[in-house]
PDB file of N, CA and C in Angstrom:
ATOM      1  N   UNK A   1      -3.608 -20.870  17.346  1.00  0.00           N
ATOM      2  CA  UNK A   1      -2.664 -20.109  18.144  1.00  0.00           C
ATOM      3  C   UNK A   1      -1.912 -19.134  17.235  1.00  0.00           C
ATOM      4  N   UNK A   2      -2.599 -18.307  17.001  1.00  0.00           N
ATOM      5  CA  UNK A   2      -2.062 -17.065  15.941  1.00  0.00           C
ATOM      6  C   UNK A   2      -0.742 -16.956  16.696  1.00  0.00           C
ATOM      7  N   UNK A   3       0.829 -16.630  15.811  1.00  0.00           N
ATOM      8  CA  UNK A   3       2.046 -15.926  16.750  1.00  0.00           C
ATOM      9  C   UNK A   3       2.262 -14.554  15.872  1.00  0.00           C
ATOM     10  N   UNK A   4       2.067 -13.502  16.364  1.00  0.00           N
ATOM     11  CA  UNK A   4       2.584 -12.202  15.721  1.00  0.00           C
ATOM     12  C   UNK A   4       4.209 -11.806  16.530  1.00  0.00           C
ATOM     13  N   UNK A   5       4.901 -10.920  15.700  1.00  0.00           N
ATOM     14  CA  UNK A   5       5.702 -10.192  15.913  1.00  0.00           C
ATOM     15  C   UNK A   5       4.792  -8.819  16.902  1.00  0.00           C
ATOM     16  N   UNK A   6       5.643  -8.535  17.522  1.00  0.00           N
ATOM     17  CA  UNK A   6       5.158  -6.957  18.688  1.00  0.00           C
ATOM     18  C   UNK A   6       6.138  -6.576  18.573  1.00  0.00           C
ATOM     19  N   UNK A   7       6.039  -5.533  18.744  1.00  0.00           N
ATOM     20  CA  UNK A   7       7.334  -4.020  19.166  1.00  0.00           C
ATOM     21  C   UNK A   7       6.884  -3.226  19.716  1.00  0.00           C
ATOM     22  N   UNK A   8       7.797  -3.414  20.833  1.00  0.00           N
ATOM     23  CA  UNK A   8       8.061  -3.270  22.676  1.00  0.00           C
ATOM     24  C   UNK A   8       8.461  -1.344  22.583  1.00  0.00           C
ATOM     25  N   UNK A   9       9.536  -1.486  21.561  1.00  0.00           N
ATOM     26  CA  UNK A   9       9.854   0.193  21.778  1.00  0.00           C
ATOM     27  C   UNK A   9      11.005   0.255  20.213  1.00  0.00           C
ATOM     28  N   UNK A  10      11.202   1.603  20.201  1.00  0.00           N
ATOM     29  CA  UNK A  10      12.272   2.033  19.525  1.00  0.00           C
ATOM     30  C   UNK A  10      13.473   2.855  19.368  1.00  0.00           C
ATOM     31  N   UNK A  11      14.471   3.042  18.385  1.00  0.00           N
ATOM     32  CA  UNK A  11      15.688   3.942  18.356  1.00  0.00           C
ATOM     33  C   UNK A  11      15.261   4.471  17.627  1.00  0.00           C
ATOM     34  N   UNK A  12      15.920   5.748  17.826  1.00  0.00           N
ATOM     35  CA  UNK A  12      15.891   6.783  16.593  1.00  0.00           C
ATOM     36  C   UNK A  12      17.565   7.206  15.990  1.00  0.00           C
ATOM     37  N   UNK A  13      17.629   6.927  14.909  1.00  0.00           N
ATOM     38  CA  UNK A  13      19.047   7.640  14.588  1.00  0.00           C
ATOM     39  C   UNK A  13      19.201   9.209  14.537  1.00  0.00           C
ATOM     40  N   UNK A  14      19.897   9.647  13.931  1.00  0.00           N
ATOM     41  CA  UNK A  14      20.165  11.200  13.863  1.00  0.00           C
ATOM     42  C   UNK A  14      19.520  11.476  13.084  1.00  0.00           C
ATOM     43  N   UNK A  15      18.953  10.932  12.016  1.00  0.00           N
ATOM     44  CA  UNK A  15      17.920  11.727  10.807  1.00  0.00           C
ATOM     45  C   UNK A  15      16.620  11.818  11.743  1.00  0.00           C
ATOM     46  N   UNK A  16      16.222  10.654  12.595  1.00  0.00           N
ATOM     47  CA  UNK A  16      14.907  11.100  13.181  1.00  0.00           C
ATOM     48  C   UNK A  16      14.421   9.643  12.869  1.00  0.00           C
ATOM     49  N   UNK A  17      14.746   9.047  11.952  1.00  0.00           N
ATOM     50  CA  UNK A  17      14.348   7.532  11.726  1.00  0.00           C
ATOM     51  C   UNK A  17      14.483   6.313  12.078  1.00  0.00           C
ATOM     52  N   UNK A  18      13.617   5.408  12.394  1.00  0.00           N
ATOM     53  CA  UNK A  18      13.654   4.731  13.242  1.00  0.00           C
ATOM     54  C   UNK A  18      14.679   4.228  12.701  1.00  0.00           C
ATOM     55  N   UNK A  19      15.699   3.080  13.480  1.00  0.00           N
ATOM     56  CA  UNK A  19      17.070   2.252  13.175  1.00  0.00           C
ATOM     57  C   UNK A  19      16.761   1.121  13.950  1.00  0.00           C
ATOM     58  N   UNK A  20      16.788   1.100  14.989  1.00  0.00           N
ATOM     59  CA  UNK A  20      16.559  -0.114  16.071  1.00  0.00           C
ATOM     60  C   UNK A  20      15.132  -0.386  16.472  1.00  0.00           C
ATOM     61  N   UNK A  21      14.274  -1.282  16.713  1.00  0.00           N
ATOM     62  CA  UNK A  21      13.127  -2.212  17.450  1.00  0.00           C
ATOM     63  C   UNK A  21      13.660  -2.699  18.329  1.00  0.00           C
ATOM     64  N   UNK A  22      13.049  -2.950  19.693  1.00  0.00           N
ATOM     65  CA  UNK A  22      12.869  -4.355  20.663  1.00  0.00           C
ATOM     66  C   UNK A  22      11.435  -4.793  20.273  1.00  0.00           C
ATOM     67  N   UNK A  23      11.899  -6.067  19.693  1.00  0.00           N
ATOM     68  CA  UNK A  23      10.624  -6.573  19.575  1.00  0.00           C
ATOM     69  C   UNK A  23      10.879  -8.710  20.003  1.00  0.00           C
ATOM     70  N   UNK A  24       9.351  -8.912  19.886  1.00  0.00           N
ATOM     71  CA  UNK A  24       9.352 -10.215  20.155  1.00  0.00           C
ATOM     72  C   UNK A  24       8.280 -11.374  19.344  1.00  0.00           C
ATOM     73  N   UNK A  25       7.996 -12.331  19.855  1.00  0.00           N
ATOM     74  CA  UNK A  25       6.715 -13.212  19.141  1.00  0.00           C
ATOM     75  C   UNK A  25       6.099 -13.332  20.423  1.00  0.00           C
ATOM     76  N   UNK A  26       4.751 -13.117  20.182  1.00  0.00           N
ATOM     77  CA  UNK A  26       3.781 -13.103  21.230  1.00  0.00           C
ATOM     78  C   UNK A  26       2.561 -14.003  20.793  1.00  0.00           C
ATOM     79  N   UNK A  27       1.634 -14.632  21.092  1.00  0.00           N
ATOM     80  CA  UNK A  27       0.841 -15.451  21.117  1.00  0.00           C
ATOM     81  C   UNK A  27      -0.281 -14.789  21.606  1.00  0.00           C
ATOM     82  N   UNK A  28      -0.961 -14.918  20.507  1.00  0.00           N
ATOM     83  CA  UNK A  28      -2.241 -13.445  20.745  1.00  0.00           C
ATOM     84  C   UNK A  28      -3.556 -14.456  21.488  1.00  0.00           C
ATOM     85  N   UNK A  29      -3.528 -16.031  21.258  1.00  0.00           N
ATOM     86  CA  UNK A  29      -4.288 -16.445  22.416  1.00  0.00           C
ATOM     87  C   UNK A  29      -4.167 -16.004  23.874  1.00  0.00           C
ATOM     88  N   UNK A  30      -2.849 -16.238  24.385  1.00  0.00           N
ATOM     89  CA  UNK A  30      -2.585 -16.203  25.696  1.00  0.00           C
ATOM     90  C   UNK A  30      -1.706 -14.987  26.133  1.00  0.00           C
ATOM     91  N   UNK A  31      -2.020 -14.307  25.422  1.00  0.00           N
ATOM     92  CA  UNK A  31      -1.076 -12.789  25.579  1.00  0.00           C
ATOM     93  C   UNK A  31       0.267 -13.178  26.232  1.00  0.00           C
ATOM     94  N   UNK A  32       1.190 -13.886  25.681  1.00  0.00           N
ATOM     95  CA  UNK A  32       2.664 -14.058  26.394  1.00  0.00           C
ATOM     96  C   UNK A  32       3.283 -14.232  25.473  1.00  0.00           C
ATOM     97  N   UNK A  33       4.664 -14.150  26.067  1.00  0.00           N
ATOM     98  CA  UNK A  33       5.758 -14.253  24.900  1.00  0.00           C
ATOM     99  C   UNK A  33       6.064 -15.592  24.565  1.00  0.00           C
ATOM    100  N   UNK A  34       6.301 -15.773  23.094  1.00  0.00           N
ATOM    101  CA  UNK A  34       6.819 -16.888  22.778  1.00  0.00           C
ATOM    102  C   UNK A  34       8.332 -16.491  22.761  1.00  0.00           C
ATOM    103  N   UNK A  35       9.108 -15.526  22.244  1.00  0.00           N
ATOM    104  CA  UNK A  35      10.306 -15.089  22.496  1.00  0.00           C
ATOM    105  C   UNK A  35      10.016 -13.669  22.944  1.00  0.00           C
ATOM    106  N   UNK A  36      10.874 -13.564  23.874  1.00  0.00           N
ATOM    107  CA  UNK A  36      11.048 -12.261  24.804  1.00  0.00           C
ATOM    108  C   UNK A  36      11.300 -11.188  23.828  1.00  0.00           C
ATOM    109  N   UNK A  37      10.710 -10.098  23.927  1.00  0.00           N
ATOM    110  CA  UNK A  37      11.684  -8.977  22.763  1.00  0.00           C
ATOM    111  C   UNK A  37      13.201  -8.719  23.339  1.00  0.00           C
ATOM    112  N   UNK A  38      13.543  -8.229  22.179  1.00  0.00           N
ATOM    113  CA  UNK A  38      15.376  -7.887  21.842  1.00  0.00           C
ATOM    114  C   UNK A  38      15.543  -7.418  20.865  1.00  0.00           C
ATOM    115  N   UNK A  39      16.777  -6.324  20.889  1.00  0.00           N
ATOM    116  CA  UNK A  39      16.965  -5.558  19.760  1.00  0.00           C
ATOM    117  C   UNK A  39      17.202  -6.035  18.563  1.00  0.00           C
ATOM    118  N   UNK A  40      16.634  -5.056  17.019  1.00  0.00           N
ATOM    119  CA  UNK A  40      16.868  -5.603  15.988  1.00  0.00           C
ATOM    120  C   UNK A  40      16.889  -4.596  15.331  1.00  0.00           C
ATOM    121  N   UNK A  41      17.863  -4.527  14.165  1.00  0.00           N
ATOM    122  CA  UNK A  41      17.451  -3.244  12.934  1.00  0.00           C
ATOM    123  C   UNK A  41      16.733  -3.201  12.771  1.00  0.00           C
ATOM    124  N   UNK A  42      16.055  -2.201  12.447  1.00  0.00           N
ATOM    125  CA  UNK A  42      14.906  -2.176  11.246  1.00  0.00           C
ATOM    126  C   UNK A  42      14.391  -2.715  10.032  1.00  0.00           C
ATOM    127  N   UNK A  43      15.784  -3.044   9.382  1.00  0.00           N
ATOM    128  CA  UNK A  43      15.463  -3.905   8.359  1.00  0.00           C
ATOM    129  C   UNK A  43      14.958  -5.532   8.613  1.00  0.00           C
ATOM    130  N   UNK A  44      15.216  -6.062   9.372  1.00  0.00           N
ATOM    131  CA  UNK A  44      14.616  -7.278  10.074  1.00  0.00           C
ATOM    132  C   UNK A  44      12.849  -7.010  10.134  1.00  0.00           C
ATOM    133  N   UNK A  45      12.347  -5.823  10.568  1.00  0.00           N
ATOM    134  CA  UNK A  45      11.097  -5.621  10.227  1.00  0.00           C
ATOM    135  C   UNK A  45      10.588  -5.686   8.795  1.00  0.00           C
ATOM    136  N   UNK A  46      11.686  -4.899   8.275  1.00  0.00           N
ATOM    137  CA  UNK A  46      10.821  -4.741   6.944  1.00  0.00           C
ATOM    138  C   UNK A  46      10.918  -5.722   6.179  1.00  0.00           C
ATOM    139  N   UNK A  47      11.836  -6.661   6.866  1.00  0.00           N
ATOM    140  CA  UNK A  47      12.203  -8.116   6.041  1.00  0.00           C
ATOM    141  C   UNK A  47      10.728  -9.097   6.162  1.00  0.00           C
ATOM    142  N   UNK A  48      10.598  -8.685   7.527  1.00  0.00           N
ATOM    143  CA  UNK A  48       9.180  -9.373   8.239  1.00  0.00           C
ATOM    144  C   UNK A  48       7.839  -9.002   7.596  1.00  0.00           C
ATOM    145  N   UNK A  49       8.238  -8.197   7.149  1.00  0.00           N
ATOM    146  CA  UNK A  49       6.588  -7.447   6.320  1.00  0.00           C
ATOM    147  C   UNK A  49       6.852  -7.852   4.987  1.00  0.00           C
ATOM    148  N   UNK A  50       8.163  -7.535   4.191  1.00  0.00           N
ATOM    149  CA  UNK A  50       7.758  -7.671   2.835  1.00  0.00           C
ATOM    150  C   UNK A  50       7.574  -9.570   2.805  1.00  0.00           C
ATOM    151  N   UNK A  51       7.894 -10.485   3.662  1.00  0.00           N
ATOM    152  CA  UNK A  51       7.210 -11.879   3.651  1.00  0.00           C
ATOM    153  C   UNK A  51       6.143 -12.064   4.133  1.00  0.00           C
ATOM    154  N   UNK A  52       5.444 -11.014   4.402  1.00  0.00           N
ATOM    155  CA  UNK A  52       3.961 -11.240   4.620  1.00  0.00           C
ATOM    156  C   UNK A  52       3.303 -11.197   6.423  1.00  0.00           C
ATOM    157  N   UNK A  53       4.493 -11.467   6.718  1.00  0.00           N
ATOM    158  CA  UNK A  53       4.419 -11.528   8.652  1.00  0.00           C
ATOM    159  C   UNK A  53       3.620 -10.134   9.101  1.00  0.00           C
ATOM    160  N   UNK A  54       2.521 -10.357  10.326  1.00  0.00           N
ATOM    161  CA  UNK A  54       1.933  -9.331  10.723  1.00  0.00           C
ATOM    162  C   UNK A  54       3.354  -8.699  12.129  1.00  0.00           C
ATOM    163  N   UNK A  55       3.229  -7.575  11.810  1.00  0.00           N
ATOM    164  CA  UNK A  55       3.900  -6.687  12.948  1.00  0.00           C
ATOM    165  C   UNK A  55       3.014  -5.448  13.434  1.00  0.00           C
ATOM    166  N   UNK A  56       3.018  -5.525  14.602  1.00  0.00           N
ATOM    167  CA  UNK A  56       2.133  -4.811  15.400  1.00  0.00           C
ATOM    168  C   UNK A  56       2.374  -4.180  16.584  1.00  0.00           C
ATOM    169  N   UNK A  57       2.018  -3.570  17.698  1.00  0.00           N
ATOM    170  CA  UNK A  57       2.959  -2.415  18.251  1.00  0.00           C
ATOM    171  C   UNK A  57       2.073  -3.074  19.771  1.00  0.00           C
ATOM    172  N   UNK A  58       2.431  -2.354  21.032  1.00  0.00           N
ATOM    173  CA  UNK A  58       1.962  -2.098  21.671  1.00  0.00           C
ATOM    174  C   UNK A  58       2.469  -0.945  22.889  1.00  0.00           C
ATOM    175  N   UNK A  59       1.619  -0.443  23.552  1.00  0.00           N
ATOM    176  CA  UNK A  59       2.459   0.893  24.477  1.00  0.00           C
ATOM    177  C   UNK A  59       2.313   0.979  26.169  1.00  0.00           C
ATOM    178  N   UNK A  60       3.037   0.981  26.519  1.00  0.00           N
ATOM    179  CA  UNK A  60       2.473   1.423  27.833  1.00  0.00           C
ATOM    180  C   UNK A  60       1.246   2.698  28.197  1.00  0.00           C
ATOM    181  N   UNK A  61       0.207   2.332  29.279  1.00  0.00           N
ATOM    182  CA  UNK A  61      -0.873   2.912  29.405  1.00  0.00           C
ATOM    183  C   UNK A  61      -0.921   3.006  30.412  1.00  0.00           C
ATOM    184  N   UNK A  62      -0.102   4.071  31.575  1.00  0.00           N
ATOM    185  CA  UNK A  62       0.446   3.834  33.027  1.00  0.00           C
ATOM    186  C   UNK A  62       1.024   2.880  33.161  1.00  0.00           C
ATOM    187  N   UNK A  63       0.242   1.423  34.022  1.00  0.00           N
ATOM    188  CA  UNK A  63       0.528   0.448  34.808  1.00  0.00           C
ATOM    189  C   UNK A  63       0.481  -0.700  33.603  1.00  0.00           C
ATOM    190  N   UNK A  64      -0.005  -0.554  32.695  1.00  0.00           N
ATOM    191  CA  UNK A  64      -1.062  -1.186  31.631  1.00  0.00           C
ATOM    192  C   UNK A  64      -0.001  -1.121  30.490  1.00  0.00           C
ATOM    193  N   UNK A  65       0.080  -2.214  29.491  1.00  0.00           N
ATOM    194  CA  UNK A  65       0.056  -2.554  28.533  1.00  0.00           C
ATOM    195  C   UNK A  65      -1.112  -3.164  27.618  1.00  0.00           C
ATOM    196  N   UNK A  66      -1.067  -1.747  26.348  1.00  0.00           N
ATOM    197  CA  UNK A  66      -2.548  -1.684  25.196  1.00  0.00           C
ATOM    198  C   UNK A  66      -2.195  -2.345  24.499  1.00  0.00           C
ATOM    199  N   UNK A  67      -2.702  -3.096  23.354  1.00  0.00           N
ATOM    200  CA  UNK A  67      -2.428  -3.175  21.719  1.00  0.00           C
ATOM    201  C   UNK A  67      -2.682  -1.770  21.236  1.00  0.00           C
ATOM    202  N   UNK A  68      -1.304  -2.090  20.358  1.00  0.00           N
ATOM    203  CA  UNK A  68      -1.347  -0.533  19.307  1.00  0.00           C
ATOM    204  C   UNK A  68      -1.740  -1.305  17.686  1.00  0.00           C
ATOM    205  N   UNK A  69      -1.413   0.572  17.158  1.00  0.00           N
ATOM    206  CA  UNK A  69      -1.896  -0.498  15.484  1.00  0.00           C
ATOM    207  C   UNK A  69      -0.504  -1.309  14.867  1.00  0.00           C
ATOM    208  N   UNK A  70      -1.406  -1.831  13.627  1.00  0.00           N
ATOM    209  CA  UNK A  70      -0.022  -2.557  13.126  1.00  0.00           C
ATOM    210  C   UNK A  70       0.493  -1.798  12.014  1.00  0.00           C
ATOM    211  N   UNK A  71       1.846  -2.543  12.214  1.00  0.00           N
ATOM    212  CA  UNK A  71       3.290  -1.451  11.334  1.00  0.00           C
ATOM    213  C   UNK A  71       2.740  -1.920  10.067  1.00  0.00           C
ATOM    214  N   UNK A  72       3.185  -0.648   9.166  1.00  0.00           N
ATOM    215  CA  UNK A  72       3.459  -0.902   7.632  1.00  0.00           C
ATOM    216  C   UNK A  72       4.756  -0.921   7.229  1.00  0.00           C
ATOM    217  N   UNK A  73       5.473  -1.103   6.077  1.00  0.00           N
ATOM    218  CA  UNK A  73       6.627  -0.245   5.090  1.00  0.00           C
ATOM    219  C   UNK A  73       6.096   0.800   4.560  1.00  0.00           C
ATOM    220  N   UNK A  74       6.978   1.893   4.847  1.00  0.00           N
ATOM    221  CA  UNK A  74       6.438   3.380   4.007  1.00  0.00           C
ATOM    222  C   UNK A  74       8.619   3.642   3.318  1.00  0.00           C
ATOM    223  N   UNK A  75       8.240   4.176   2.440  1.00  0.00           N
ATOM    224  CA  UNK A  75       9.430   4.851   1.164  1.00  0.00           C
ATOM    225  C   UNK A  75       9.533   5.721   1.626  1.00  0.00           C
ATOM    226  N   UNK A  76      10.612   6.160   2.105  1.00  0.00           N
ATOM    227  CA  UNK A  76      10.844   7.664   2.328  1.00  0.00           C
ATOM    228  C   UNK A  76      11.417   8.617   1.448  1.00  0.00           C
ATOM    229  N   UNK A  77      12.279   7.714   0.516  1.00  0.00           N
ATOM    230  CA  UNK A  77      12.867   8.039  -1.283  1.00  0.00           C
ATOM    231  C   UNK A  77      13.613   6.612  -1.460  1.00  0.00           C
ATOM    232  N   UNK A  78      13.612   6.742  -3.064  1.00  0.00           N
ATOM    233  CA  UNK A  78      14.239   6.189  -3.770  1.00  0.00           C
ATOM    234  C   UNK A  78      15.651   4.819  -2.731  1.00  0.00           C
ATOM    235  N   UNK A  79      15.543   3.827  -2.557  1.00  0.00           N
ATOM    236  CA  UNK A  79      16.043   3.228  -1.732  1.00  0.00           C
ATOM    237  C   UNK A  79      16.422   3.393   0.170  1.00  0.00           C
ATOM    238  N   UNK A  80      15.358   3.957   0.113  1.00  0.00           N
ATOM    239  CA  UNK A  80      15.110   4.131   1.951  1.00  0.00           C
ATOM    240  C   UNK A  80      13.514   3.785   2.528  1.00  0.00           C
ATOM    241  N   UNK A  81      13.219   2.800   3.241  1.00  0.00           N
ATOM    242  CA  UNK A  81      12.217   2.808   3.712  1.00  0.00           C
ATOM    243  C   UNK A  81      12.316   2.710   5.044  1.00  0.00           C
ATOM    244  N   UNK A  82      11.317   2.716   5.537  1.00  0.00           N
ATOM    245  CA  UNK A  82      11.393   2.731   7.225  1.00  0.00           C
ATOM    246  C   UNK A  82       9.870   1.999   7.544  1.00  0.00           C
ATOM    247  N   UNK A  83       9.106   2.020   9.135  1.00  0.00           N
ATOM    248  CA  UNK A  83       8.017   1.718   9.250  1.00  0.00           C
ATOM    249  C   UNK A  83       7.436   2.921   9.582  1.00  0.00           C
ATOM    250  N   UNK A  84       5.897   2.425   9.567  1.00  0.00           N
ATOM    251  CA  UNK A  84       5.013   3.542  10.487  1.00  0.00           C
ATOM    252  C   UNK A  84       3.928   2.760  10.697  1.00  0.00           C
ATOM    253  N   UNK A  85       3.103   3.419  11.304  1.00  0.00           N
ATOM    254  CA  UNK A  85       1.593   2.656  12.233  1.00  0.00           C
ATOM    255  C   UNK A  85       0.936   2.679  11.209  1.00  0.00           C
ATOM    256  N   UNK A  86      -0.122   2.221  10.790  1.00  0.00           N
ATOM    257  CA  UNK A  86      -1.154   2.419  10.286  1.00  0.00           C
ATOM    258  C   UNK A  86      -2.389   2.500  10.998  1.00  0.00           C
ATOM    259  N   UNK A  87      -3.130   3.578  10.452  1.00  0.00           N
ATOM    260  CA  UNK A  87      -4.759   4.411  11.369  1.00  0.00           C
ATOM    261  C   UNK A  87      -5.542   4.079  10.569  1.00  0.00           C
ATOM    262  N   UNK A  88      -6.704   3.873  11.141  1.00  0.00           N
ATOM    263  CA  UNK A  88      -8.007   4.047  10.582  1.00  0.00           C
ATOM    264  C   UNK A  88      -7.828   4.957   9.132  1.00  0.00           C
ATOM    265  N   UNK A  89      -8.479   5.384   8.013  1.00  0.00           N
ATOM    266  CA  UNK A  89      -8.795   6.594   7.292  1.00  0.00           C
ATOM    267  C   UNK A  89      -9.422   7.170   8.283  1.00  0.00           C
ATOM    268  N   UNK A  90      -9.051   8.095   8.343  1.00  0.00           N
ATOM    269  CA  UNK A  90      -9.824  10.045   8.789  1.00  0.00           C
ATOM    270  C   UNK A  90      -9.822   9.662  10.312  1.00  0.00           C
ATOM    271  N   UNK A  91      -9.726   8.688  10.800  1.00  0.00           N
ATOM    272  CA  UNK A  91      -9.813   8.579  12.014  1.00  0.00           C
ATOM    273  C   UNK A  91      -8.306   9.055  13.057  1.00  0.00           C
ATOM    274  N   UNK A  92      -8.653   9.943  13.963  1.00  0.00           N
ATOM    275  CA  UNK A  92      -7.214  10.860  14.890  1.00  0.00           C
ATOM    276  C   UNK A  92      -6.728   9.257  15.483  1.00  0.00           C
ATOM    277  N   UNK A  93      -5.239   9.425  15.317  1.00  0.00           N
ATOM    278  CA  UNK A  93      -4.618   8.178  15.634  1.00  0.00           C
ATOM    279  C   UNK A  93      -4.159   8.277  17.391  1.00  0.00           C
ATOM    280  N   UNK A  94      -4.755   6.919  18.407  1.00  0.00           N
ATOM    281  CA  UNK A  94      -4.681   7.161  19.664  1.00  0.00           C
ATOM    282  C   UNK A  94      -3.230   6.910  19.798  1.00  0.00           C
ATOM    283  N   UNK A  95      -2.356   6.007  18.898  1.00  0.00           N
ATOM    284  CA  UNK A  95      -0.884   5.672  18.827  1.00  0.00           C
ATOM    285  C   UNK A  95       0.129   6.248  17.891  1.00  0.00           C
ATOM    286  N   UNK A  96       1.008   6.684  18.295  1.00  0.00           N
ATOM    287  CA  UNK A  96       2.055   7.194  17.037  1.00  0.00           C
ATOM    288  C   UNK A  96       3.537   6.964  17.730  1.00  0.00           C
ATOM    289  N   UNK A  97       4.248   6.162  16.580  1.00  0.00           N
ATOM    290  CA  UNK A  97       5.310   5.969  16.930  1.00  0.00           C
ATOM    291  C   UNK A  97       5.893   6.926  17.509  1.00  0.00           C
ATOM    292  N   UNK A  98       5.982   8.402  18.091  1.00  0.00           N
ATOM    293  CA  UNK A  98       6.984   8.934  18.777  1.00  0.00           C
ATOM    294  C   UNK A  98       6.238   8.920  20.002  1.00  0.00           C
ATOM    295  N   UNK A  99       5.289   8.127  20.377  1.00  0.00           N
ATOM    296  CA  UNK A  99       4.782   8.067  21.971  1.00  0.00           C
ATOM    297  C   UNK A  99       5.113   6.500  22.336  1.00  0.00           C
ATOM    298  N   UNK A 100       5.976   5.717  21.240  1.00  0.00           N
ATOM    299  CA  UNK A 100       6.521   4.314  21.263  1.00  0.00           C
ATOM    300  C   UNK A 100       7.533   4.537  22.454  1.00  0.00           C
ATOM    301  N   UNK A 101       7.666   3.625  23.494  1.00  0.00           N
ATOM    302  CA  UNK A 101       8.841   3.647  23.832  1.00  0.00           C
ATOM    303  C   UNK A 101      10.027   3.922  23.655  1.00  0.00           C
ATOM    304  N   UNK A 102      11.427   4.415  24.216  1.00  0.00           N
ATOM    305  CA  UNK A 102      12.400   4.852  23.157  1.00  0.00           C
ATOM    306  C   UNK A 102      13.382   3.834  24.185  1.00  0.00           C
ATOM    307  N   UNK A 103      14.726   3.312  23.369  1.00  0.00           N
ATOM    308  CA  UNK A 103      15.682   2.450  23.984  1.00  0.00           C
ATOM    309  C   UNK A 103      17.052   3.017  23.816  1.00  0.00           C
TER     310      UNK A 103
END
């Protein structure tokens, strides 16, 4: 019973960078929540990644909820990081965080 982290949607602050997630634990057997998403800094993600935890996205598709790709940590300088999706190499990405939900 694999449990990943998902993220439902996001904030953007005034620089343009993400600040806030709704996210949750989902159970990738039975596609349901183990905890409902709810807001969290960002740093709670990146807390979640640099211990090794998978975080992964998903989007609305009309009526439909897809799997998206999963988040990385990216540096934006010298003591600032944030997330982003990670794509295929060379491959056009069908998900990008500014088609993420916004809260």
């Amino acid at each position: 019973m694999p449990i990943i982290r998902v993220i439902t949607a996001v904030n953007y602050n005034k620089q343009g960078n993400v600040q806030y997630v709704r996210w949750g634990l989902a159970n990738t057997d039975t596609n349901r929540w183990m905890a409902a998403p709810s807001e969290s800094h960002v740093i709670h993600v990146l807390e979640a990644l640099k211990y090794g935890e998978e975080v992964w996205t998903v989007f609305a598709d009309g009526d439909k909820i897809v799997p998206g790709p999963r988040v990385q940590a990216v540096k934006l300088r010298p003591g600032l990081k944030t997330i982003a999706l990670q794509h295929p190499e060379g491959e056009e990405p069908a998900h990008t965080l500014e088609r993420m939900a916004v809260f």
